[in-house]
PDB file of N, CA and C in Angstrom:
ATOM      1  N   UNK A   1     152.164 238.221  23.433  1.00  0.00           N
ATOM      2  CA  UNK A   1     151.966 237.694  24.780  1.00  0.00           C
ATOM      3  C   UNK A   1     150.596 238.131  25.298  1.00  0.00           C
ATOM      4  N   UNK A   2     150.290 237.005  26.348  1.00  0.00           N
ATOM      5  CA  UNK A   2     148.452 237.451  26.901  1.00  0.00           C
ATOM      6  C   UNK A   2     148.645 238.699  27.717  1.00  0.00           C
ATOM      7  N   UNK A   3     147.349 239.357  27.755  1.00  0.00           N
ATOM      8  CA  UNK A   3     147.858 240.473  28.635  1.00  0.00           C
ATOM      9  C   UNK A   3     147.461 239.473  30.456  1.00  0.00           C
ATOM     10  N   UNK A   4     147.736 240.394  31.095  1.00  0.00           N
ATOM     11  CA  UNK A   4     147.174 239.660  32.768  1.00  0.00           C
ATOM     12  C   UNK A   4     145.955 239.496  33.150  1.00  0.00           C
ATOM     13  N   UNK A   5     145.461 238.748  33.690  1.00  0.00           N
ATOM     14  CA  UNK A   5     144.135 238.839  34.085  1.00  0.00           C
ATOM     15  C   UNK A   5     144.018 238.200  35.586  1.00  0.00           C
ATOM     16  N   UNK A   6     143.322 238.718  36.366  1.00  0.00           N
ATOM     17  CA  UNK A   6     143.082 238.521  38.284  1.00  0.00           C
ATOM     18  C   UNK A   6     141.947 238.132  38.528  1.00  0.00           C
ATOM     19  N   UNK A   7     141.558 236.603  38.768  1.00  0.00           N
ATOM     20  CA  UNK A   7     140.052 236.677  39.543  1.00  0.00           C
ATOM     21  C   UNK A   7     140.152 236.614  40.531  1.00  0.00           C
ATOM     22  N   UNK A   8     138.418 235.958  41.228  1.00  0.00           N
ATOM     23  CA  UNK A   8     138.527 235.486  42.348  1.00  0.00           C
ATOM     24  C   UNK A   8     137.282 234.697  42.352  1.00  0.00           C
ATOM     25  N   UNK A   9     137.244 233.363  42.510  1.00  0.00           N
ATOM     26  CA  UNK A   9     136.013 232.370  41.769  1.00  0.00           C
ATOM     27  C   UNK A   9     135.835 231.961  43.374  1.00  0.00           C
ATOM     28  N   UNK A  10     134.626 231.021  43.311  1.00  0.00           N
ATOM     29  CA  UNK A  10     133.758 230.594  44.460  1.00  0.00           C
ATOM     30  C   UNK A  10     133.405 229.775  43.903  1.00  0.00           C
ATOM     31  N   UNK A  11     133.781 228.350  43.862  1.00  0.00           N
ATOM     32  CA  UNK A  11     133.295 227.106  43.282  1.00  0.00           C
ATOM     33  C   UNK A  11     131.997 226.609  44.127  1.00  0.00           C
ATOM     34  N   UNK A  12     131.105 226.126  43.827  1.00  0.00           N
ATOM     35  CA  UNK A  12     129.863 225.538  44.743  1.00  0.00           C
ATOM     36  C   UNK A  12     129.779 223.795  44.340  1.00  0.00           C
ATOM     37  N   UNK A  13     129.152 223.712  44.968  1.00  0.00           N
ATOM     38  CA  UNK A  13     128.991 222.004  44.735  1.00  0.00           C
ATOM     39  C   UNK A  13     129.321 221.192  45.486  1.00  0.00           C
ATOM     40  N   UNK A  14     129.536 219.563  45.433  1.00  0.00           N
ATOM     41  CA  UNK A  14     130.886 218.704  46.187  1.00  0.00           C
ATOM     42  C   UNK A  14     132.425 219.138  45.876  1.00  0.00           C
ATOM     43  N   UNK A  15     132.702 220.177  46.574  1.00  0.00           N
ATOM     44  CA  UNK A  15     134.154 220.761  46.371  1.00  0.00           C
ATOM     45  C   UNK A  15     135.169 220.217  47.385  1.00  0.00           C
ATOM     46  N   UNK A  16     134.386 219.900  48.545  1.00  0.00           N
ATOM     47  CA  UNK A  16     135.319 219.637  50.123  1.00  0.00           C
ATOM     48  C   UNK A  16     135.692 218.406  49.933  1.00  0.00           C
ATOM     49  N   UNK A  17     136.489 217.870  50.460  1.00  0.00           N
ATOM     50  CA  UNK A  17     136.688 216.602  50.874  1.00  0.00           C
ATOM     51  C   UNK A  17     137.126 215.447  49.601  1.00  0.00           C
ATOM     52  N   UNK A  18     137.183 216.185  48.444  1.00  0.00           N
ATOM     53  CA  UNK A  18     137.764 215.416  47.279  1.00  0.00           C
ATOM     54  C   UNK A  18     138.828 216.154  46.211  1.00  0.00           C
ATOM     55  N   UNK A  19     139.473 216.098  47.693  1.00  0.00           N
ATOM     56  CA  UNK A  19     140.933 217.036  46.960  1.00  0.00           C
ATOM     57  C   UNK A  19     140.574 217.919  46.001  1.00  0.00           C
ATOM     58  N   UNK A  20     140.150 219.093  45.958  1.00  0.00           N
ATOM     59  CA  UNK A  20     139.877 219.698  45.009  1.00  0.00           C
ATOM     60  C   UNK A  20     141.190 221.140  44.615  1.00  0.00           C
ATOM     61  N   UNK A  21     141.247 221.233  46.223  1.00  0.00           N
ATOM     62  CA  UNK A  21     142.045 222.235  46.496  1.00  0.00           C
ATOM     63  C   UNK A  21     143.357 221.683  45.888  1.00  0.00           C
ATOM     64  N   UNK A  22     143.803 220.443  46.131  1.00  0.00           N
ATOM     65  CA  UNK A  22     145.007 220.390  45.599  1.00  0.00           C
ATOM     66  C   UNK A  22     145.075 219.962  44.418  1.00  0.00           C
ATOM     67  N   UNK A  23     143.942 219.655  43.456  1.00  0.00           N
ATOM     68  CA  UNK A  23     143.843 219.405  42.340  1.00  0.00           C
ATOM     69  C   UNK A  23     144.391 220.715  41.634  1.00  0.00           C
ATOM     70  N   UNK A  24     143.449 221.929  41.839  1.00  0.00           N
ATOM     71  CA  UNK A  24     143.046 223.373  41.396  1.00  0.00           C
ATOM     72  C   UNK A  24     144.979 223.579  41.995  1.00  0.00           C
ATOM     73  N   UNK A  25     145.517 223.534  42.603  1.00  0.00           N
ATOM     74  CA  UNK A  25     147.111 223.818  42.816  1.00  0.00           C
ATOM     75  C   UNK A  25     148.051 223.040  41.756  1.00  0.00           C
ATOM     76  N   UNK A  26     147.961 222.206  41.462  1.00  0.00           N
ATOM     77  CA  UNK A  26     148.464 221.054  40.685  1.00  0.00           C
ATOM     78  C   UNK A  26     148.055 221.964  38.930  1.00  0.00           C
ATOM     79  N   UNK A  27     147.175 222.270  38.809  1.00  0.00           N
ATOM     80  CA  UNK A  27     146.460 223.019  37.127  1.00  0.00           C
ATOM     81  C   UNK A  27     147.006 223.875  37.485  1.00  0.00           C
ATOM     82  N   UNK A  28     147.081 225.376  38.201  1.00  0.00           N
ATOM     83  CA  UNK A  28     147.467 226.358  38.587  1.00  0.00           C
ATOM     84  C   UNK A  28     148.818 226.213  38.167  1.00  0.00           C
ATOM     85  N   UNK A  29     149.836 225.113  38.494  1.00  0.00           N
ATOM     86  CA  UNK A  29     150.840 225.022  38.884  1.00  0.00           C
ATOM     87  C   UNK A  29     151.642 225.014  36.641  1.00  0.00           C
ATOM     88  N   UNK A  30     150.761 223.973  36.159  1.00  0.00           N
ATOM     89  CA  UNK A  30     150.996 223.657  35.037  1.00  0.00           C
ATOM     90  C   UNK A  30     150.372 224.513  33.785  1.00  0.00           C
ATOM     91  N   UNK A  31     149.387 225.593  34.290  1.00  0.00           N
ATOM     92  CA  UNK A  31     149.420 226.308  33.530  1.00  0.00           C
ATOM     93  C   UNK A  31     150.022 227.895  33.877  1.00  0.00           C
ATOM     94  N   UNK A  32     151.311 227.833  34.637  1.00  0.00           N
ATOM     95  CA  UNK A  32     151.667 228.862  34.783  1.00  0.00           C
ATOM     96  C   UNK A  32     151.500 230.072  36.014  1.00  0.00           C
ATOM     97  N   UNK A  33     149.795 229.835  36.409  1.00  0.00           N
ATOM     98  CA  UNK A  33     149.051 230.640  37.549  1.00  0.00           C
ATOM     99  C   UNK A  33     149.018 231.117  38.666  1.00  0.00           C
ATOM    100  N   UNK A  34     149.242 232.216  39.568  1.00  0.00           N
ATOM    101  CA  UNK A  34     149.931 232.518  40.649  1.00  0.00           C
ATOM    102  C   UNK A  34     148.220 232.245  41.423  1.00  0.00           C
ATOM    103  N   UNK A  35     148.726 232.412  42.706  1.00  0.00           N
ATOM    104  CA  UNK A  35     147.487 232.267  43.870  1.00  0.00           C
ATOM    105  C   UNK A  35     147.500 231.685  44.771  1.00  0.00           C
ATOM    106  N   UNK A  36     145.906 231.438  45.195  1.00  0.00           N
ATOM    107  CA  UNK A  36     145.679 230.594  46.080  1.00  0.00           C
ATOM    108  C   UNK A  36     144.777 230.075  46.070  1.00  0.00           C
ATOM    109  N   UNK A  37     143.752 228.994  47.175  1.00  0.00           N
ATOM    110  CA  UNK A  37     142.629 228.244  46.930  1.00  0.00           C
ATOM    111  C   UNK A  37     142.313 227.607  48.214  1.00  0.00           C
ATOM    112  N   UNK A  38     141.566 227.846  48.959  1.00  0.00           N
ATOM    113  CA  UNK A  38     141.022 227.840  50.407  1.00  0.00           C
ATOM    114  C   UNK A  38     139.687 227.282  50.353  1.00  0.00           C
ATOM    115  N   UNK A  39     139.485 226.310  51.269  1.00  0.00           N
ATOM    116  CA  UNK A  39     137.898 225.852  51.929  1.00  0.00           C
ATOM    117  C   UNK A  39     137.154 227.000  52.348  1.00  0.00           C
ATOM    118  N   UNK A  40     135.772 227.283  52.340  1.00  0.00           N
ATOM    119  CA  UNK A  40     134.833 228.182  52.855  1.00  0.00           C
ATOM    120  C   UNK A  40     134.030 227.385  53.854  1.00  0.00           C
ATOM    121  N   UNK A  41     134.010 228.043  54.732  1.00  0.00           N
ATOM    122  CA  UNK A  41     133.096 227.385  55.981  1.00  0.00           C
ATOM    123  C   UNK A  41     131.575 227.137  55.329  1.00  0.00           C
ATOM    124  N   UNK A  42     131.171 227.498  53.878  1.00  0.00           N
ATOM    125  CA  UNK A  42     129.685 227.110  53.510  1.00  0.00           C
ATOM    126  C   UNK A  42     129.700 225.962  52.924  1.00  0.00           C
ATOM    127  N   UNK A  43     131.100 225.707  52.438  1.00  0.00           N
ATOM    128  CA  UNK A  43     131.308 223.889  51.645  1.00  0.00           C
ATOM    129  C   UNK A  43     131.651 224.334  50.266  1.00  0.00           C
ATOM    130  N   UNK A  44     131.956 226.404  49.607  1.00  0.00           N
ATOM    131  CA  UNK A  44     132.759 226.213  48.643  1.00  0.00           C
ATOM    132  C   UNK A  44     134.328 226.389  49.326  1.00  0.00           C
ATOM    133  N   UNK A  45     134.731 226.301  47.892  1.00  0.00           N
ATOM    134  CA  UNK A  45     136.178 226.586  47.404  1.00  0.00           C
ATOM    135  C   UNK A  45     136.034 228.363  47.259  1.00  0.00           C
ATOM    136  N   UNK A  46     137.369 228.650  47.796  1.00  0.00           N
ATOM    137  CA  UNK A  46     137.168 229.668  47.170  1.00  0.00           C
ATOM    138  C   UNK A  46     138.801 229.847  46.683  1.00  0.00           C
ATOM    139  N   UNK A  47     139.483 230.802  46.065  1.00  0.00           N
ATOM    140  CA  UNK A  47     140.226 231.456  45.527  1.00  0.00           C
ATOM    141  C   UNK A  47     140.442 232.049  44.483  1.00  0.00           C
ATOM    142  N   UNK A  48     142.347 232.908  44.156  1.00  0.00           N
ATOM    143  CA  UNK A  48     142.684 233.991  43.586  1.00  0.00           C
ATOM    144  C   UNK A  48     143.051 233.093  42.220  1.00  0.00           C
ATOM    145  N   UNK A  49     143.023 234.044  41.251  1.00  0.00           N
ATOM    146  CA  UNK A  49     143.786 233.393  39.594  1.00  0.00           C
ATOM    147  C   UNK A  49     144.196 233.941  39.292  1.00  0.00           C
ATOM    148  N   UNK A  50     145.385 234.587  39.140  1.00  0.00           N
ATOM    149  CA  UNK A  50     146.499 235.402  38.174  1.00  0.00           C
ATOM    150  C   UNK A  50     147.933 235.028  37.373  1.00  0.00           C
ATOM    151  N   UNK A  51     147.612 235.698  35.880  1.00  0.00           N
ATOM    152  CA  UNK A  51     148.524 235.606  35.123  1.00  0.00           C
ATOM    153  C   UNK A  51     148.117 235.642  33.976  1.00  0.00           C
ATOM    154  N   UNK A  52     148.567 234.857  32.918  1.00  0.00           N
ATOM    155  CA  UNK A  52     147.955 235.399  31.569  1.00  0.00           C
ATOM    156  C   UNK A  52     146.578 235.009  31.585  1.00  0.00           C
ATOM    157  N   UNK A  53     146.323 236.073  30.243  1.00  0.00           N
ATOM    158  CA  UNK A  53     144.739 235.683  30.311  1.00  0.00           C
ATOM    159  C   UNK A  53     144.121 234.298  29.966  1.00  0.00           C
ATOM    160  N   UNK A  54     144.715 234.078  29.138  1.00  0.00           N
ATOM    161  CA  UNK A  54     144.811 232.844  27.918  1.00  0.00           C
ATOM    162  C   UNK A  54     144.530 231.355  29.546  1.00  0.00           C
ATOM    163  N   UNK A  55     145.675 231.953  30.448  1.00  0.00           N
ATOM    164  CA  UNK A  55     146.149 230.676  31.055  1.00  0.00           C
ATOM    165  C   UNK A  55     145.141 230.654  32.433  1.00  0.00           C
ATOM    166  N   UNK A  56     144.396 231.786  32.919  1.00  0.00           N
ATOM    167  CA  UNK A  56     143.679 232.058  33.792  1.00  0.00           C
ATOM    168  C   UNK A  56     142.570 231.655  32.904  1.00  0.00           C
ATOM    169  N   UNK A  57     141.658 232.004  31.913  1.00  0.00           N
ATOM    170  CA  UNK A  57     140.377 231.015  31.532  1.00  0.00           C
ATOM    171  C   UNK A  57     140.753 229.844  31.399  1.00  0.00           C
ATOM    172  N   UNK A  58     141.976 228.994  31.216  1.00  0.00           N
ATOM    173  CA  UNK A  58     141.908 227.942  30.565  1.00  0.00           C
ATOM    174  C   UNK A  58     142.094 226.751  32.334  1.00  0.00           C
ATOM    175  N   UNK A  59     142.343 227.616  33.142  1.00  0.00           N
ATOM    176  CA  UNK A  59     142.053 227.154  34.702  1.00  0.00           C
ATOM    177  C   UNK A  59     140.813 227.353  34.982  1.00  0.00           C
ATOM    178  N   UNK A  60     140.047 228.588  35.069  1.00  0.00           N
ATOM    179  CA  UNK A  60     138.585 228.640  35.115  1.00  0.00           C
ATOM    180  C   UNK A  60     137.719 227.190  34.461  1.00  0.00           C
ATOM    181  N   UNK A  61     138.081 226.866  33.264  1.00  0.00           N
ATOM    182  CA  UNK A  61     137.620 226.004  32.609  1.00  0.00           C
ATOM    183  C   UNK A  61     137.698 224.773  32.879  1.00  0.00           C
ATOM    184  N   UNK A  62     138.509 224.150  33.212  1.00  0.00           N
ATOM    185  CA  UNK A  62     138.877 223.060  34.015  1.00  0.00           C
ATOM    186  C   UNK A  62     138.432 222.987  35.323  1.00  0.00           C
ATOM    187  N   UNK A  63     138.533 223.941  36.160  1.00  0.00           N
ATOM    188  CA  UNK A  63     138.054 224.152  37.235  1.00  0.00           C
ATOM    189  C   UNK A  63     135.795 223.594  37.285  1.00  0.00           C
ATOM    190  N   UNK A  64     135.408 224.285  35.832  1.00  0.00           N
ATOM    191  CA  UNK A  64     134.139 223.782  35.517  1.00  0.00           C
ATOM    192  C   UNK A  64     133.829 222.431  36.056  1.00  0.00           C
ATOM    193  N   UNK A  65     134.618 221.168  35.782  1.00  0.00           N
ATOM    194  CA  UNK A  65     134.741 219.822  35.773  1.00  0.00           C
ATOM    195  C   UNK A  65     135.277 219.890  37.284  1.00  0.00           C
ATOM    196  N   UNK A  66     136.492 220.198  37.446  1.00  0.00           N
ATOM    197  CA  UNK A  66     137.341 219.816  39.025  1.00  0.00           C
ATOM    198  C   UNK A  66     137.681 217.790  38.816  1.00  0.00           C
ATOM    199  N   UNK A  67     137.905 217.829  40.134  1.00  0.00           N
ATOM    200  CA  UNK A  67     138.697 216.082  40.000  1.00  0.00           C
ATOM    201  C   UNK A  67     137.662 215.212  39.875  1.00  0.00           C
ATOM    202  N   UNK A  68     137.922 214.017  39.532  1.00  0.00           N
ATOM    203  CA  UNK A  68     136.972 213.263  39.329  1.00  0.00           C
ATOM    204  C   UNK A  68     135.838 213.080  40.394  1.00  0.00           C
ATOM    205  N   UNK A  69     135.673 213.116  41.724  1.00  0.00           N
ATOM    206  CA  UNK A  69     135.286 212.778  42.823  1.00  0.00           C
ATOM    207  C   UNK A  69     134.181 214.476  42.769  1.00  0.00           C
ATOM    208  N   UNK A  70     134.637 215.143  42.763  1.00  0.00           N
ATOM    209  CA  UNK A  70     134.154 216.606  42.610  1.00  0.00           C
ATOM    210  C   UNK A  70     132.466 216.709  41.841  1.00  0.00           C
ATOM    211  N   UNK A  71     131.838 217.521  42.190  1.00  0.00           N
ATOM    212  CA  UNK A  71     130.089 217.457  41.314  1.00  0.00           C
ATOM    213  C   UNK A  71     130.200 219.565  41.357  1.00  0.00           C
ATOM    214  N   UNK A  72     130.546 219.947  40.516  1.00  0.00           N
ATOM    215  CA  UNK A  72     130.774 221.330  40.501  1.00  0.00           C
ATOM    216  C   UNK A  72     129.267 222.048  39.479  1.00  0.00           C
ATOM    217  N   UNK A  73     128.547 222.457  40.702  1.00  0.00           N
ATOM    218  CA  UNK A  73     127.458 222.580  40.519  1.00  0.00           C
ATOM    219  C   UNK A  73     127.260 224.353  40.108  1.00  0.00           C
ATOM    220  N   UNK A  74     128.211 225.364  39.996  1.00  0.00           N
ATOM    221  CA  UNK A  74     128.490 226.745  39.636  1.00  0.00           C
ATOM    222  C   UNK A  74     130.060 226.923  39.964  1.00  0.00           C
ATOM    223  N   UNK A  75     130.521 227.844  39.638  1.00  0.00           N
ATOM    224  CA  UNK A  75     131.239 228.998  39.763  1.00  0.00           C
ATOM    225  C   UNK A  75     131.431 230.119  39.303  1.00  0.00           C
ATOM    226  N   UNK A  76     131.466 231.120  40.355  1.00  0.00           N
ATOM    227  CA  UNK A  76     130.691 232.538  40.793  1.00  0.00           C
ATOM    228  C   UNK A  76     132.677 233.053  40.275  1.00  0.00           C
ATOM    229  N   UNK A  77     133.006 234.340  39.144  1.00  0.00           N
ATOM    230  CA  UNK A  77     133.940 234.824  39.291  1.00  0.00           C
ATOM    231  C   UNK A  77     133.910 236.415  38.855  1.00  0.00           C
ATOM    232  N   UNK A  78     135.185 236.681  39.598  1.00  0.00           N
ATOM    233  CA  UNK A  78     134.716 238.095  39.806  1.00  0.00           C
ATOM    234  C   UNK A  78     136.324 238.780  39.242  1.00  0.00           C
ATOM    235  N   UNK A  79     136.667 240.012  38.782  1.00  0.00           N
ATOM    236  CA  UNK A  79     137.777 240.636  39.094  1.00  0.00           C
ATOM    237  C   UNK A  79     138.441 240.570  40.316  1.00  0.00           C
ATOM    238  N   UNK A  80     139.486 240.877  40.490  1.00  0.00           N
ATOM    239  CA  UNK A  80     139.919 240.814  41.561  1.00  0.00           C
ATOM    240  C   UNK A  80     141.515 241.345  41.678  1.00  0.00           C
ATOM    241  N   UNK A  81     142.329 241.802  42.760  1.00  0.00           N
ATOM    242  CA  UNK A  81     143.636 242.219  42.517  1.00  0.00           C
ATOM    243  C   UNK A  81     144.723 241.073  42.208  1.00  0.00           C
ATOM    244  N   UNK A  82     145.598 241.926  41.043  1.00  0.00           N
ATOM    245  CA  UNK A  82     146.773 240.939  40.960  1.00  0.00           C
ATOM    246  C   UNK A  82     147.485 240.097  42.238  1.00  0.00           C
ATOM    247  N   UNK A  83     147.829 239.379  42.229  1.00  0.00           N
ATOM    248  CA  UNK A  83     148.582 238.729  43.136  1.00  0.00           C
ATOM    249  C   UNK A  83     150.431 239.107  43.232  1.00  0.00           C
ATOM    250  N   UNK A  84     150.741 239.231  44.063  1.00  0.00           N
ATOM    251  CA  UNK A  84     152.120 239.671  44.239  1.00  0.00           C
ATOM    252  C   UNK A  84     153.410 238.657  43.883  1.00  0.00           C
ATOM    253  N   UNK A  85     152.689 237.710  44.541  1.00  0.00           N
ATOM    254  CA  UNK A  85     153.647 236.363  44.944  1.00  0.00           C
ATOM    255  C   UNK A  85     153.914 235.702  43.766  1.00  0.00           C
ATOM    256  N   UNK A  86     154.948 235.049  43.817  1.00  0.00           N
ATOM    257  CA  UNK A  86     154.889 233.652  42.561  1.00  0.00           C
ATOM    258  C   UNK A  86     154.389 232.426  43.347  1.00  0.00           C
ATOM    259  N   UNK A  87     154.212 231.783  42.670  1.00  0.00           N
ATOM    260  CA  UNK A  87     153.513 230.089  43.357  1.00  0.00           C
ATOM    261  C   UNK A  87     151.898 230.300  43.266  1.00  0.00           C
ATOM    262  N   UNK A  88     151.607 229.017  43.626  1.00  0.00           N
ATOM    263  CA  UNK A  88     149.999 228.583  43.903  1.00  0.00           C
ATOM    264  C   UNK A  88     150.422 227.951  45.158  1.00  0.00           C
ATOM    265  N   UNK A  89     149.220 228.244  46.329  1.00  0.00           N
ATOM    266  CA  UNK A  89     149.318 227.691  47.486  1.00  0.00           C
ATOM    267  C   UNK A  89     147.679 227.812  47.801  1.00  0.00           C
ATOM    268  N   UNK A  90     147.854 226.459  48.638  1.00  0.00           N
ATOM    269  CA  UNK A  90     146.702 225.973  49.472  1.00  0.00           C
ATOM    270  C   UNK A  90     146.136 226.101  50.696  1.00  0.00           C
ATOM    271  N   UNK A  91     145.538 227.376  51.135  1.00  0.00           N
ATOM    272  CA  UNK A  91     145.542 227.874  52.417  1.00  0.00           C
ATOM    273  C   UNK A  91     144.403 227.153  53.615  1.00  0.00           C
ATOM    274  N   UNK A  92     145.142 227.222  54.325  1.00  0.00           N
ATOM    275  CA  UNK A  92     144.142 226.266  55.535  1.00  0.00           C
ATOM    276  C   UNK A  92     143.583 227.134  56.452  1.00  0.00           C
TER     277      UNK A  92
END
């Protein structure tokens, strides 16, 4: 089994306004991933990634691309603490 792994990424680019957030909930959701994923008042995305490792890069990675509508021009990721909760949620 993967061991755990916790980020906390900052997507940049066209992130707002083309569902991204609920895209990144929807992957989260299907690869297993606990968290969350919130608008930034600068125009990124930001949020948490936890769970296996395997299944947390393979969201990072996807996340690279985002939804079709999306132009994901970086993302910034960092360590970060496990998450407590089960689920992925979309914070407003």
């Amino acid at each position: 089994m993967s061991e755990t792994k916790s980020i906390r990424v900052v997507i940049r680019g066209r992130v707002q306004g083309v569902f991204y957030r609920k895209w990144t909930q929807g992957r989260a959701r299907q690869h297993g991933v606990a968290g969350w994923v919130r608008n930034r008042e600068d125009g990124a995305v930001e949020g948490v990634f936890s769970g296996p490792a395997d299944a947390v890069d393979a969201l990072v990675a996807e996340c690279r691309q985002g939804p079709p509508a999306a132009r994901v021009e970086g993302i910034d990721v960092t360590a970060a603490e496990p998450v407590l909760e089960q689920g992925f949620a979309v914070v407003d």
